[in-house]
Structure formats: C-alpha cells, structure tokens
N, C-alpha and C. Protein backbone atom coordinates (compact mmCIF):
# COMPACT_ATOMS: atom_id res chain seq x y z
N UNK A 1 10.51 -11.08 4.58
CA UNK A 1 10.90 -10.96 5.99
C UNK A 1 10.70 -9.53 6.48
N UNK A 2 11.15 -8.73 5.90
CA UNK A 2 11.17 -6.66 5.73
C UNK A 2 9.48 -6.90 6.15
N UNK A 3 8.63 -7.62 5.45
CA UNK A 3 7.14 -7.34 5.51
C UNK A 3 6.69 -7.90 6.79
N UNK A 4 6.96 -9.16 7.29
CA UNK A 4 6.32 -9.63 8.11
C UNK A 4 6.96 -8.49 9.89
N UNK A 5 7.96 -8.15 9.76
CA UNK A 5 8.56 -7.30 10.70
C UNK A 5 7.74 -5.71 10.84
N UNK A 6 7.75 -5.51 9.58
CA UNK A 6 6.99 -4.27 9.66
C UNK A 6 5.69 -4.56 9.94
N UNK A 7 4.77 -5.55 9.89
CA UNK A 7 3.43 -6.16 10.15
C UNK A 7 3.31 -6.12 11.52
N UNK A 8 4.82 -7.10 12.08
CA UNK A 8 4.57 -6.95 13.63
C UNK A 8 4.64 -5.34 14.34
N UNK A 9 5.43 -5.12 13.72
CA UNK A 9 5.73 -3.57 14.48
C UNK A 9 4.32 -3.15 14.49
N UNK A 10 3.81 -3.05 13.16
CA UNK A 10 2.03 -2.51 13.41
C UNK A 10 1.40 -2.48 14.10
N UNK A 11 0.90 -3.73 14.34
CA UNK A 11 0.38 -4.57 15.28
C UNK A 11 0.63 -4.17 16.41
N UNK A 12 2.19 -4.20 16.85
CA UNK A 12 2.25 -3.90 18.62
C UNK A 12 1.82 -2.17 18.80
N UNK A 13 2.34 -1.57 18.02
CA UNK A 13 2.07 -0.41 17.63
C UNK A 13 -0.01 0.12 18.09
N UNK A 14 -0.37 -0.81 17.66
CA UNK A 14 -1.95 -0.45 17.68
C UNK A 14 -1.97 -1.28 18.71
N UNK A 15 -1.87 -2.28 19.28
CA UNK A 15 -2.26 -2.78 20.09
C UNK A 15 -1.83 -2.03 21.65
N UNK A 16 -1.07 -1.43 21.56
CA UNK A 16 -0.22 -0.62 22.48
C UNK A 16 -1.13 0.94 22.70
N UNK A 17 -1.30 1.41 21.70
CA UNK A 17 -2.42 2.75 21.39
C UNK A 17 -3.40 2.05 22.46
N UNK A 18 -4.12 0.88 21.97
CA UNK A 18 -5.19 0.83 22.52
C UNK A 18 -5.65 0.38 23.60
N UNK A 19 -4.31 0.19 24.33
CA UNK A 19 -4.46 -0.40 25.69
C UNK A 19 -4.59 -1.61 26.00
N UNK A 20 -4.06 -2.71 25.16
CA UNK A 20 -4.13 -3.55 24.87
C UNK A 20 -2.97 -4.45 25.89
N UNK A 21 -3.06 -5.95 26.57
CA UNK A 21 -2.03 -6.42 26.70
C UNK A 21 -1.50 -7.36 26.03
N UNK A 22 -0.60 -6.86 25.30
CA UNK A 22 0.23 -7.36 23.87
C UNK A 22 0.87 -9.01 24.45
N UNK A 23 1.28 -8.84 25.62
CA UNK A 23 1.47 -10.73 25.37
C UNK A 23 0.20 -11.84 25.49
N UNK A 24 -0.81 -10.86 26.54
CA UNK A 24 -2.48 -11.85 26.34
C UNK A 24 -2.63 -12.18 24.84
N UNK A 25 -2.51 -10.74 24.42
CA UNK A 25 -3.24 -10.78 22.70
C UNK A 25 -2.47 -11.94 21.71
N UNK A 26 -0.89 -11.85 21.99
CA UNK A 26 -0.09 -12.89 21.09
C UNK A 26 -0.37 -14.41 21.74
N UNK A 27 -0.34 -14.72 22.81
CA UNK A 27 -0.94 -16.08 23.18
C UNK A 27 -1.89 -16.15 22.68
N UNK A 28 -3.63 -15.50 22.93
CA UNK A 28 -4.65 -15.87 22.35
C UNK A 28 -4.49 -16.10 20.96
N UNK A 29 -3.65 -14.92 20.15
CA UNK A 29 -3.63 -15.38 18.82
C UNK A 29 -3.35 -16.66 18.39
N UNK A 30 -1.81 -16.99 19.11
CA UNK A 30 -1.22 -18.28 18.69
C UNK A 30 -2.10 -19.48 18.68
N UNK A 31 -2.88 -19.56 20.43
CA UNK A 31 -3.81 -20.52 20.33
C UNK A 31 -4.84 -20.80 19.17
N UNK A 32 -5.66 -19.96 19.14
CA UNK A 32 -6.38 -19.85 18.07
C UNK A 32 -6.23 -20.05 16.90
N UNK A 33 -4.89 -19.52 16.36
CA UNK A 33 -4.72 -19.58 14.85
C UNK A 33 -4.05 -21.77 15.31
N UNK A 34 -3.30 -21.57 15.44
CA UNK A 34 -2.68 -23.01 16.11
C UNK A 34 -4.36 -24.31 15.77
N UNK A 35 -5.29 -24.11 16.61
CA UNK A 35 -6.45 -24.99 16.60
C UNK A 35 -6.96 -24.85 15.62
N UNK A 36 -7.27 -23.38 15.09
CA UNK A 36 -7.74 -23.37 13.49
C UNK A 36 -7.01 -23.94 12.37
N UNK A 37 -5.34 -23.78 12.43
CA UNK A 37 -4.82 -24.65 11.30
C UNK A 37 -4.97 -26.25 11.73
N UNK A 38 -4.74 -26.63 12.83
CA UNK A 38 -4.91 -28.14 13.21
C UNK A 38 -6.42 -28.66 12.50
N UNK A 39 -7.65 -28.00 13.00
CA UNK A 39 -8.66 -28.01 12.64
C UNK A 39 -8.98 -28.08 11.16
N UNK A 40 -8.08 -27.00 10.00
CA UNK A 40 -8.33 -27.48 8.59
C UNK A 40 -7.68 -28.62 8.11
N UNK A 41 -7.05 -29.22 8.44
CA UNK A 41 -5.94 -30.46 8.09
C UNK A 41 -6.54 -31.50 8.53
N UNK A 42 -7.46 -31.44 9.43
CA UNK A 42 -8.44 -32.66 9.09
C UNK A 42 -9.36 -33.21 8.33
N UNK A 43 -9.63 -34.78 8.19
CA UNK A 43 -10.42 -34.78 7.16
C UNK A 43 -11.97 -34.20 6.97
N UNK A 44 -12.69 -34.08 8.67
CA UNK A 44 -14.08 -33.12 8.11
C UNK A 44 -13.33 -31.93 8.01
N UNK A 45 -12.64 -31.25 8.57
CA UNK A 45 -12.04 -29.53 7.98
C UNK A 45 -11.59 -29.88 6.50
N UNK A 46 -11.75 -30.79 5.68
CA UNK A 46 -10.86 -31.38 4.44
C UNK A 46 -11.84 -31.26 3.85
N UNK A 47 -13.10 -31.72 4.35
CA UNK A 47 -14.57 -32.37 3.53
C UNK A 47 -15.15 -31.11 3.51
N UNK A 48 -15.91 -30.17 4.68
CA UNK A 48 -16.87 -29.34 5.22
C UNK A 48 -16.30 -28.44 5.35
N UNK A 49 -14.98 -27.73 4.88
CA UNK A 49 -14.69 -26.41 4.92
C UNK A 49 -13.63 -26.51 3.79
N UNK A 50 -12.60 -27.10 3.57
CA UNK A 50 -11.69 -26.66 2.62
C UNK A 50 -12.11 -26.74 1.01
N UNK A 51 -12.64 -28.06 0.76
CA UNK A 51 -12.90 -28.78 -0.32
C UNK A 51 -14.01 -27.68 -0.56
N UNK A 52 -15.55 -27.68 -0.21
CA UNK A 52 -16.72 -26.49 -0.64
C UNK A 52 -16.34 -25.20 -1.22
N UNK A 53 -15.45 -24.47 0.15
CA UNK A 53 -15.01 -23.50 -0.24
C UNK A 53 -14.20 -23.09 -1.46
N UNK A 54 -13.27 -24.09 -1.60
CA UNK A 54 -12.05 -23.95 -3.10
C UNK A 54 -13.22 -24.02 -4.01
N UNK A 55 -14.04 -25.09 -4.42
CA UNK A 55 -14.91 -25.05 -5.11
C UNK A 55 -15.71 -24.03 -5.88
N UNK A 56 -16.20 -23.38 -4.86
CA UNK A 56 -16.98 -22.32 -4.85
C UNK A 56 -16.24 -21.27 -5.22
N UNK A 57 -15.00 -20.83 -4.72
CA UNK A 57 -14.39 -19.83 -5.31
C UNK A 57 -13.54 -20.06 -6.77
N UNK A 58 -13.48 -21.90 -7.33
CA UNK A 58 -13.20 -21.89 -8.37
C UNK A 58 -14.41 -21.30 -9.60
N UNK A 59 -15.87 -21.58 -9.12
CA UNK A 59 -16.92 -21.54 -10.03
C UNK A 59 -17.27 -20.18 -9.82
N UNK A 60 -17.15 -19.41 -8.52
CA UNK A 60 -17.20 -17.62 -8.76
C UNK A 60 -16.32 -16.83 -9.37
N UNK A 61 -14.54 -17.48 -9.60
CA UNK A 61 -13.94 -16.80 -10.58
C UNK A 61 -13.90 -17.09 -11.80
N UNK A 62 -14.66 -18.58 -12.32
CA UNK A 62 -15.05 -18.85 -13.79
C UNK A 62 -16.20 -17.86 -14.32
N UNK A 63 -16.70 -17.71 -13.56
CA UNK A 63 -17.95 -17.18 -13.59
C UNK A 63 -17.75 -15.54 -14.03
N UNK A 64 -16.76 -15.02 -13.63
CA UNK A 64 -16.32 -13.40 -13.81
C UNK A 64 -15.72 -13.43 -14.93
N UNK A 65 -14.63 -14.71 -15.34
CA UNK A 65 -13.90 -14.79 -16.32
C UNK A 65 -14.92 -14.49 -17.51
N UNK A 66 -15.70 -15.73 -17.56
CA UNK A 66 -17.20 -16.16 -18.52
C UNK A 66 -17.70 -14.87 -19.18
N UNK A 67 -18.15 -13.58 -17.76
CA UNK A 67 -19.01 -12.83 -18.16
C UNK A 67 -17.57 -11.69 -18.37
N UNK A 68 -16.22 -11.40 -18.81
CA UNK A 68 -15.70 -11.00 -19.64
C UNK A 68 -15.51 -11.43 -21.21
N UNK A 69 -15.21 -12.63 -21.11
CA UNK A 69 -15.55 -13.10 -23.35
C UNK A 69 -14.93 -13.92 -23.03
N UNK A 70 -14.36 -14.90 -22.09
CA UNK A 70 -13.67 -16.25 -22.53
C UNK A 70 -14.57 -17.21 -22.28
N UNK A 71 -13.86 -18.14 -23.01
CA UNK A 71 -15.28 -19.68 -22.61
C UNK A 71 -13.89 -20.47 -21.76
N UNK A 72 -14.89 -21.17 -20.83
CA UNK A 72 -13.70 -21.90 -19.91
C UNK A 72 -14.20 -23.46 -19.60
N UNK A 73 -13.47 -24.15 -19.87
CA UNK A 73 -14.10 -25.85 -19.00
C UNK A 73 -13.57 -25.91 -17.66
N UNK A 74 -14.76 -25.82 -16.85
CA UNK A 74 -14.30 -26.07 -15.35
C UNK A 74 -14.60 -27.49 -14.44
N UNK A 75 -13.44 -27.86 -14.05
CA UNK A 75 -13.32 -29.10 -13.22
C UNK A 75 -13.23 -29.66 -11.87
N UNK A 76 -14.06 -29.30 -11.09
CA UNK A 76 -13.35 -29.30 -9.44
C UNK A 76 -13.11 -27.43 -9.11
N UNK A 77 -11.61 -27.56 -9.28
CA UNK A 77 -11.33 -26.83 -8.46
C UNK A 77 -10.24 -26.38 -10.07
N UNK A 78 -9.80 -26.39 -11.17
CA UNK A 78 -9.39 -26.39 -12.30
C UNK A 78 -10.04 -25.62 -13.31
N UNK A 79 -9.48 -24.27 -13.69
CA UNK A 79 -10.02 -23.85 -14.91
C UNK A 79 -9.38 -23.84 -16.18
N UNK A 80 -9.66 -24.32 -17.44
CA UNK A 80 -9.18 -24.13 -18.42
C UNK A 80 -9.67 -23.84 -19.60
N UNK A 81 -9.03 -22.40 -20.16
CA UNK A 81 -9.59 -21.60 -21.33
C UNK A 81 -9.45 -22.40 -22.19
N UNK A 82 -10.77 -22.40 -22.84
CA UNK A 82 -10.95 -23.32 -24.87
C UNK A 82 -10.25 -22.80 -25.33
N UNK A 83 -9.63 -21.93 -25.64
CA UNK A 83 -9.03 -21.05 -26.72
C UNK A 83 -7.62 -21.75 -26.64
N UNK A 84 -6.75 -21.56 -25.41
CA UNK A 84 -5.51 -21.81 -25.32
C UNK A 84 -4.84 -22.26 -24.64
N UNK A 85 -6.07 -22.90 -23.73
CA UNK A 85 -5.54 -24.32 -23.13
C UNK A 85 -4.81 -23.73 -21.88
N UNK A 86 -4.70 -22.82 -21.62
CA UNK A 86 -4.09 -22.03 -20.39
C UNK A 86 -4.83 -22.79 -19.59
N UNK A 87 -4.51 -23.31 -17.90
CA UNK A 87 -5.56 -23.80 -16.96
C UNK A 87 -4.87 -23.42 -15.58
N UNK A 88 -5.67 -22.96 -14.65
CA UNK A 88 -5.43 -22.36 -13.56
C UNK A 88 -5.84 -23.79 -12.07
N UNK A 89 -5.34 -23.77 -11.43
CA UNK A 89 -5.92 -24.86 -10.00
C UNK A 89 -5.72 -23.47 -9.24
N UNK A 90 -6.80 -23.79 -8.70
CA UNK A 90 -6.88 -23.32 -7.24
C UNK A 90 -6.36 -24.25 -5.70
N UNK A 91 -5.63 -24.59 -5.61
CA UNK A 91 -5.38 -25.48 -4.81
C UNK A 91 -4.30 -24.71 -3.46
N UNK A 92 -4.32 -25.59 -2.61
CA UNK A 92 -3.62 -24.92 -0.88
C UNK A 92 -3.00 -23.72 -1.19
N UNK A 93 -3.72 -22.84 -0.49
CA UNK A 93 -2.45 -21.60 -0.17
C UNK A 93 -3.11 -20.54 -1.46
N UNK A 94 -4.16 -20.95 -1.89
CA UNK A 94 -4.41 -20.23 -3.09
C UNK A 94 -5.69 -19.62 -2.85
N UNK A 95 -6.71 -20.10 -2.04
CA UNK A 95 -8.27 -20.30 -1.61
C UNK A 95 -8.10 -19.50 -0.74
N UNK A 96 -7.18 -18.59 -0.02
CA UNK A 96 -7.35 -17.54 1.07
C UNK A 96 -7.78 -18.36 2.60
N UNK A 97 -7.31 -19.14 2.59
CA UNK A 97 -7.90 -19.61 3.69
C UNK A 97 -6.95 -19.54 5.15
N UNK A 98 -5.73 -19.35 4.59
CA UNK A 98 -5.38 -19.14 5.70
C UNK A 98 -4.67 -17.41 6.20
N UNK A 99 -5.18 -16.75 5.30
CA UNK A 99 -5.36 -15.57 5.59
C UNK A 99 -6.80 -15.45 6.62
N UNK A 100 -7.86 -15.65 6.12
CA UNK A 100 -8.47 -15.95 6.98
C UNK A 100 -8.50 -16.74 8.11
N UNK A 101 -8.13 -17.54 8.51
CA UNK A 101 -7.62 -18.44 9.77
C UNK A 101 -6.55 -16.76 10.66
N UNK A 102 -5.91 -16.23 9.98
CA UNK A 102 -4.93 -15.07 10.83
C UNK A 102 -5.99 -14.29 11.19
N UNK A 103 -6.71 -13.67 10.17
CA UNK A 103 -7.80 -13.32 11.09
C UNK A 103 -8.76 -13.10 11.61
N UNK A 104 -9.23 -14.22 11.55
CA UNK A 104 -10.41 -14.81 12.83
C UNK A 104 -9.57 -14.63 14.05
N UNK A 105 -8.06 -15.21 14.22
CA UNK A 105 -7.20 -15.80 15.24
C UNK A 105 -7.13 -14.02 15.83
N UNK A 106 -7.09 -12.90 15.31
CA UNK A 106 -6.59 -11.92 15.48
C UNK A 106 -7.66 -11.01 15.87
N UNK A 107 -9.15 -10.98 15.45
CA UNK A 107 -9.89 -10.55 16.06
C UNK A 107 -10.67 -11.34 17.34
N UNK A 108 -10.59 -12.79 17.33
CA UNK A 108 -11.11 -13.28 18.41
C UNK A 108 -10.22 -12.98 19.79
N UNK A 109 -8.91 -12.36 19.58
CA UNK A 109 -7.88 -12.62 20.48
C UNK A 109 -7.75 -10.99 21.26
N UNK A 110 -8.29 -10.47 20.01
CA UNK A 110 -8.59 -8.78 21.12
C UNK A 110 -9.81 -8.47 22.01
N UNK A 111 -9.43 -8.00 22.73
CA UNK A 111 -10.39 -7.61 23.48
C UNK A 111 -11.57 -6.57 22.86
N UNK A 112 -12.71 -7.03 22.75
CA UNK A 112 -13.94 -6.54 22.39
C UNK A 112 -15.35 -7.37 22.80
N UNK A 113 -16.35 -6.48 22.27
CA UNK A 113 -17.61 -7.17 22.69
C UNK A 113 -17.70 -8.23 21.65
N UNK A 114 -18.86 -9.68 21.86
CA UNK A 114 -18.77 -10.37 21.13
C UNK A 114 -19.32 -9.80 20.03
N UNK A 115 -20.46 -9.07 19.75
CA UNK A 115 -21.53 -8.78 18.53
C UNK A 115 -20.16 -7.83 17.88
N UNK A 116 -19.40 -7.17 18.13
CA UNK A 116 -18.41 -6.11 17.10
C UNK A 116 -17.11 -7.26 16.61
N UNK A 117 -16.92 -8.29 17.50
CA UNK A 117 -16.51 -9.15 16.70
C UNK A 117 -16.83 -10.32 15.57
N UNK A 118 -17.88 -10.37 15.85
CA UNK A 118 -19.05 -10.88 14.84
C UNK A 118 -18.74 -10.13 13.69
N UNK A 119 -19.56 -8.86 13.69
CA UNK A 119 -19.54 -8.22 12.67
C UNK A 119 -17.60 -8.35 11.87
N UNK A 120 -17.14 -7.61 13.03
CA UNK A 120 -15.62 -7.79 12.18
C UNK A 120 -15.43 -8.66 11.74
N UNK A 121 -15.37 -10.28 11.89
CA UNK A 121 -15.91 -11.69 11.33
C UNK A 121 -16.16 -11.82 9.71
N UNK A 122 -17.84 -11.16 9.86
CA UNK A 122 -18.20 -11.28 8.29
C UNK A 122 -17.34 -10.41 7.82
N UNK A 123 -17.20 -9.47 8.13
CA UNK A 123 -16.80 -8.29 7.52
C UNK A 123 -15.10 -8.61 6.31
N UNK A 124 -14.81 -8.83 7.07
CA UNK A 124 -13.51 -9.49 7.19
C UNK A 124 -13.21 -10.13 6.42
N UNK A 125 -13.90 -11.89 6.61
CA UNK A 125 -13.95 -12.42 5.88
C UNK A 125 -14.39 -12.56 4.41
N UNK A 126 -15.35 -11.41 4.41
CA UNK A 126 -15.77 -11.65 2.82
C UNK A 126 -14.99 -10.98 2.04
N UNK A 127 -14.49 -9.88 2.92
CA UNK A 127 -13.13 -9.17 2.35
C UNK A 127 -12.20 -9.80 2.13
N UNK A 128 -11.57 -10.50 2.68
CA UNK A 128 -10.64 -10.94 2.12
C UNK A 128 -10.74 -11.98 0.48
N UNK A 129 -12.02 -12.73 0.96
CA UNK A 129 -12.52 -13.67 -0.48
C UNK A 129 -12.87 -12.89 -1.58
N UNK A 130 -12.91 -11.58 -1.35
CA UNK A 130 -13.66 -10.89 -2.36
C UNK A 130 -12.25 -10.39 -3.16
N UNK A 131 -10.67 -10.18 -2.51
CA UNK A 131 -9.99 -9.77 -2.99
C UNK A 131 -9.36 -10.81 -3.71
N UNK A 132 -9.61 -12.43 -2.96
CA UNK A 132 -8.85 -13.29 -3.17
C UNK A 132 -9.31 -13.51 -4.68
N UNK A 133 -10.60 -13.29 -4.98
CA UNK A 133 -12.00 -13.45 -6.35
C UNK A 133 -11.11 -12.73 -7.19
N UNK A 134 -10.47 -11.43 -6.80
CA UNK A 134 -9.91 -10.60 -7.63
C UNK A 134 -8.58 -11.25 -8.28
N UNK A 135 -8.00 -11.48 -7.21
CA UNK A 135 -6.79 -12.19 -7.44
C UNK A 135 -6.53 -13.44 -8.50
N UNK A 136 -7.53 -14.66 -8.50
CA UNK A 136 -7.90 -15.54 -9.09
C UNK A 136 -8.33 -14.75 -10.87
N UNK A 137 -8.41 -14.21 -10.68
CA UNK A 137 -8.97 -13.29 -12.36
C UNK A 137 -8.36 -13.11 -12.59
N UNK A 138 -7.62 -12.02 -12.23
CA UNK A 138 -6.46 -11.13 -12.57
C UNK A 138 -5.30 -12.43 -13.03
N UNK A 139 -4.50 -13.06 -12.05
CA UNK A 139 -3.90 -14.10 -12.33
C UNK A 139 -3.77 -14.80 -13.76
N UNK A 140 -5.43 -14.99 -13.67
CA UNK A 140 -5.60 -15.69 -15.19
C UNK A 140 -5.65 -15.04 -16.62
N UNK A 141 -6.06 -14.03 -16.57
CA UNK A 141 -5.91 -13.46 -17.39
C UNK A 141 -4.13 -12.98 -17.97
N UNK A 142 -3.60 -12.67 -16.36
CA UNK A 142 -2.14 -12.42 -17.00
C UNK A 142 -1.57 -13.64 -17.33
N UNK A 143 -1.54 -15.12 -16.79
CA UNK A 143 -1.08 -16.46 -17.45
C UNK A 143 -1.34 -16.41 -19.38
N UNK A 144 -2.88 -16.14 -19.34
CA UNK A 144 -2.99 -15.99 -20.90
C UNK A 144 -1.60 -15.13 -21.52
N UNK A 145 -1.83 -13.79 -21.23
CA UNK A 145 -1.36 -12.94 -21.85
C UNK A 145 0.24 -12.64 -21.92
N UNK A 146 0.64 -13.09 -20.44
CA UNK A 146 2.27 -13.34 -20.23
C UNK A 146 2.87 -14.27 -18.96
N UNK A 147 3.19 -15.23 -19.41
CA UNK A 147 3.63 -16.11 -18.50
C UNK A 147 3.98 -16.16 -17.52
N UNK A 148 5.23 -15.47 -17.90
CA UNK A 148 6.91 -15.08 -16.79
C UNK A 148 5.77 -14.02 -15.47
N UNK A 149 5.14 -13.15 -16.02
CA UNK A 149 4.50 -12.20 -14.81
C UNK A 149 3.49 -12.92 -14.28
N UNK A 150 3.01 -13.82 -14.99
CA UNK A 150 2.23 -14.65 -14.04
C UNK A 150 2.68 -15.12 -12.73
N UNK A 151 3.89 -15.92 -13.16
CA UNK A 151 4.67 -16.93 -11.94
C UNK A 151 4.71 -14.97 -10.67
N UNK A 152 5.87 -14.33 -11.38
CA UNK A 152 6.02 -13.31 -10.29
C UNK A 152 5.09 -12.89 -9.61
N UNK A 153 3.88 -12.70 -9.96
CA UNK A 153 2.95 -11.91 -9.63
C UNK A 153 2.00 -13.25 -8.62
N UNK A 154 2.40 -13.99 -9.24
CA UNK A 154 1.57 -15.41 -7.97
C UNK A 154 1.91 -15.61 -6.91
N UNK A 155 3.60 -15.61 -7.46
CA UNK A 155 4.03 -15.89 -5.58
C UNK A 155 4.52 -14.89 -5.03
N UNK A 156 4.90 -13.40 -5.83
CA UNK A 156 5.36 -12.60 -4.90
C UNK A 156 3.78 -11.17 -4.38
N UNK A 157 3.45 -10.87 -5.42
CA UNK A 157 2.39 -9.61 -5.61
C UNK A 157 1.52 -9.77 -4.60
N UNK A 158 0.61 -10.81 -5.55
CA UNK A 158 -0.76 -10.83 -4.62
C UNK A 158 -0.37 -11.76 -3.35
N UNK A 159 0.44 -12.23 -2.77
CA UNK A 159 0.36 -13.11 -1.82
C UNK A 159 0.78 -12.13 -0.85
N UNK A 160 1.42 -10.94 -1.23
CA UNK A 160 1.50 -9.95 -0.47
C UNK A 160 0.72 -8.84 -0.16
N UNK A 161 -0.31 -8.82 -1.24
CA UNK A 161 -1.26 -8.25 -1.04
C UNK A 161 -2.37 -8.56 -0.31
N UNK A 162 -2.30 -10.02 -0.06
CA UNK A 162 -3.78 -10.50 0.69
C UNK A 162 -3.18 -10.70 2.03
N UNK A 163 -2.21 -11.11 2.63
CA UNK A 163 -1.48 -10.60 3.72
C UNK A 163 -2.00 -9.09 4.21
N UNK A 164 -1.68 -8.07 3.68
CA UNK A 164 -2.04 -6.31 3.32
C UNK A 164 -3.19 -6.21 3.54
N UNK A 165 -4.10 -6.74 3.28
CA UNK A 165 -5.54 -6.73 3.46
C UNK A 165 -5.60 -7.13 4.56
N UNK A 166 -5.43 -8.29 5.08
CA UNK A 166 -6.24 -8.79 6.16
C UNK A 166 -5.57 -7.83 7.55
N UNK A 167 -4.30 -7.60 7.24
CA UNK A 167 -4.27 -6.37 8.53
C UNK A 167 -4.58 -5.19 8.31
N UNK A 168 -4.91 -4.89 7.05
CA UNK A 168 -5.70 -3.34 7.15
C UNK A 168 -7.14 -3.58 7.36
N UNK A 169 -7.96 -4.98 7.25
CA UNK A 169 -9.09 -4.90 7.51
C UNK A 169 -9.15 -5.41 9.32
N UNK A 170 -7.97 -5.72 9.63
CA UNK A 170 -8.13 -5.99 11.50
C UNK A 170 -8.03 -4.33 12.00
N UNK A 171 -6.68 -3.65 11.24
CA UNK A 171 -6.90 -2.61 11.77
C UNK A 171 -7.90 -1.56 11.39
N UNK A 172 -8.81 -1.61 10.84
CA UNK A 172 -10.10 -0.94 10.48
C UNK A 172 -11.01 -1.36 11.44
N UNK A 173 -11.18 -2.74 11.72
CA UNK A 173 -12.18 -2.77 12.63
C UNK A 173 -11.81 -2.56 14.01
N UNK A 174 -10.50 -2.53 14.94
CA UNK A 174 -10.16 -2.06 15.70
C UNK A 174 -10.97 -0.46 15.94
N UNK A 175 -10.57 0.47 15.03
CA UNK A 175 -10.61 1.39 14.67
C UNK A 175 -12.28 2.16 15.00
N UNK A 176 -13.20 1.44 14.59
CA UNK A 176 -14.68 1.21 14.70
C UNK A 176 -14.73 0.44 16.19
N UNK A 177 -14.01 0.13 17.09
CA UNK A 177 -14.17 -0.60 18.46
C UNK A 177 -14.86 0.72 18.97
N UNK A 178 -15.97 0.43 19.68
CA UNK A 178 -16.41 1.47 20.44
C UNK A 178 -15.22 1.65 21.93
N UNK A 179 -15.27 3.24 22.37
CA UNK A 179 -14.06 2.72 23.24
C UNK A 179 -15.34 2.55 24.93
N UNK A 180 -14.41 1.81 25.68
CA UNK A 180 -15.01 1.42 26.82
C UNK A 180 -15.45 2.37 27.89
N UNK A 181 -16.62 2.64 28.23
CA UNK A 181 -16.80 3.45 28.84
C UNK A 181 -16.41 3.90 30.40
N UNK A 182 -15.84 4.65 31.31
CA UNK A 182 -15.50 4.65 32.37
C UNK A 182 -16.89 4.58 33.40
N UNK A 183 -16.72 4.36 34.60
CA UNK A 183 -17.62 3.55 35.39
C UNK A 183 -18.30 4.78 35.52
N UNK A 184 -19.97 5.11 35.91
CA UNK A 184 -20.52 5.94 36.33
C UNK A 184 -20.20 7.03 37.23
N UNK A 185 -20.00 6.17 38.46
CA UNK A 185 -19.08 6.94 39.86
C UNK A 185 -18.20 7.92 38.89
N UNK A 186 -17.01 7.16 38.24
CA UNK A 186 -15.88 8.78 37.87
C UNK A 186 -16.34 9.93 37.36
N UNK A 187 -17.67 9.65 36.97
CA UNK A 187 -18.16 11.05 36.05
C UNK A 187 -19.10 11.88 37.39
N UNK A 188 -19.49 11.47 38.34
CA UNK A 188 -20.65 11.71 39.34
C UNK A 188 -19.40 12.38 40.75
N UNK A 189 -20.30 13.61 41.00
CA UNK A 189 -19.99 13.66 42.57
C UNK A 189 -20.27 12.61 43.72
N UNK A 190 -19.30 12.75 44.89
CA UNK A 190 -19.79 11.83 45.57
C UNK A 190 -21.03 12.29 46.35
N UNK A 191 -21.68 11.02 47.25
CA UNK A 191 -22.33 10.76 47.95
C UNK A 191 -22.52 12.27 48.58
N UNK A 192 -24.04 12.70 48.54
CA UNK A 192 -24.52 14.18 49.22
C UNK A 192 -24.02 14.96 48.70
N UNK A 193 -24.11 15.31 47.43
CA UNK A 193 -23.89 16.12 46.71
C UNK A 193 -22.25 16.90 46.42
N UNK A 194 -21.86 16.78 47.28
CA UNK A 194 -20.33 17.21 47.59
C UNK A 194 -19.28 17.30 47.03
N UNK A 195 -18.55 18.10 46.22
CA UNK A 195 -17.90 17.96 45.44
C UNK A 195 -16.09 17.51 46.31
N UNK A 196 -15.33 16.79 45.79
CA UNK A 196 -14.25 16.53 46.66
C UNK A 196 -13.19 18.09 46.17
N UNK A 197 -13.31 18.85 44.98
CA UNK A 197 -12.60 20.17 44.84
C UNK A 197 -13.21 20.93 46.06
N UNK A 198 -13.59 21.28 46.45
CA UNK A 198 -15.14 22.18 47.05
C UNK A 198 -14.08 22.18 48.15
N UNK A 199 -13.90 21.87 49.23
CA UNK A 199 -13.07 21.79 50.17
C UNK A 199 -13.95 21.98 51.23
C-alpha cells in the first residue's frame, strides 16, 4: 500500500512538472488500461495474445536456464528440472502482462507525439519482458536452491520490482519528450519591424 501511494505521488509529481492535466491523464489512463484488461480476458485476447506470449516467455527462460548447466523438460507454459523435479508454471500474473497493459495505458494517456509514443511502446515493453526473463530465472534457480525464499521473493520482491520498472521506464521516456515548442510570433517582433519595448 506504502508503494502504490508513493507511485501515485510520483506520478502527479511529474505529471504536474510537466504541465500536464492530471485528471485528463487519470481518465485516459483508466479508460485504456480498463479496455486493455477487458480485452485480455477474452477468448481471442486468451488465444492471440495471452496464451503465445506465456509460451514464448516459458521457452526464452528454459532456454537461459539450458545454456547455464541444467537440463529441463518443458511443457506449455511448465518447466521442470531432470535433476530434482523442481517445476516452475508461468501462469496469470506471472507473464508481465499486466504490467504492461499499465503501461501502454500510461503512455498512450500523456500527451505526446504519436511516433515518441511508439517508440516509448517498444521501448517499454521489451523492458519490461526482458526483466520479467530475468525474473523467471532467477526465481528458478532460487526454488532449486531454497524454497522458503522462493515463495518470498515471488510474491513480495520481484512483483515489486516489475511494478519499479515500468514507472521508471514511463518516467524515462517522459523525460526524452521533446518539449513543445512556443508559436513563432512569441519569438518574432511584430509586424514592421517594431519592437513593442522600443516605445
């Protein structure tokens, strides 16, 4: 709770710096994140985005495991070490996905050009999967090695850490926003050369 409070404070905090109007920005968010979770809970968001993705990030963290020295049988979305039978699921809430859903919801909802939100987009997103890749390893390896820190470290550590990420990578790309330029006229004398100091 301490975290998600201090998150918001952030947030209004930068959004406030930047001239931002903080109740546009929290509606757009809500909407957005709102249609995006509606949107994965269906069955093509079930088929064509949830299901591929877990997949894929089950066979890219077998894959890291592999090329450290364990041998693993992988199933779906299920890994389990030959050696000791340890087995990991990747399943809801584990696949980063709705870290990502916060923010897509959070950069589509600020004000910027579309192409710098694009970029923030990929950017973003692979960041976060790339930590989530980390997470999924790490995890497993500590299940092998100690149980009890497994469980802690699952639901309290990294779930707080990938939270941590995705607003240090919104507020990074904020950060990189080019700022908006003021209109020509304010920088120009007026009309016939004339300066309005000049008297």
């Amino acid at each position: 709770m301490l975290a998600l409070s201090s998150s918001l404070l952030i947030i209004i905090i930068n959004l406030s710096a930047s001239g931002t109007n903080v109740f546009r920005f929290f509606l757009k968010f809500f909407l957005v994140m709102v249609a995006l979770f509606v949107l994965e809970l269906t069955p093509p968001g079930q088929k064509y985005v949830v299901e591929p993705l877990t997949s894929g990030l089950a066979q890219a963290s077998a894959f890291f495991i592999q090329l450290f020295g364990r041998e693993l049988a992988v199933q779906g979305i299920v890994m389990v070490d030959r050696l000791t039978g340890f087995a990991v699921q990747i399943a809801a809430g584990c696949n980063g996905i709705e870290a990502m859903i916060l923010l897509v919801a959070a950069i589509v909802a600020f004000p910027a050009p579309w192409r710098y939100r694009l970029v923030g987009l990929v950017f973003g997103l692979v960041s976060v999967q790339a930590l989530n890749l980390v997470r999924i390893v790490s995890l497993f390896y500590l299940g092998i090695w100690h149980k009890p820190s497994f469980e802690w470290a699952h639901l309290y550590i990294w779930q707080a850490l990938i939270m941590l990420d995705t607003l240090l990578v919104w507020m990074l790309w904020i950060r990189y926003i080019p700022k908006t330029r003021k209109p020509d006229g304010d920088s120009k004398p007026p009309a016939g050369g004339a300066s309005l100091a000049a008297g």
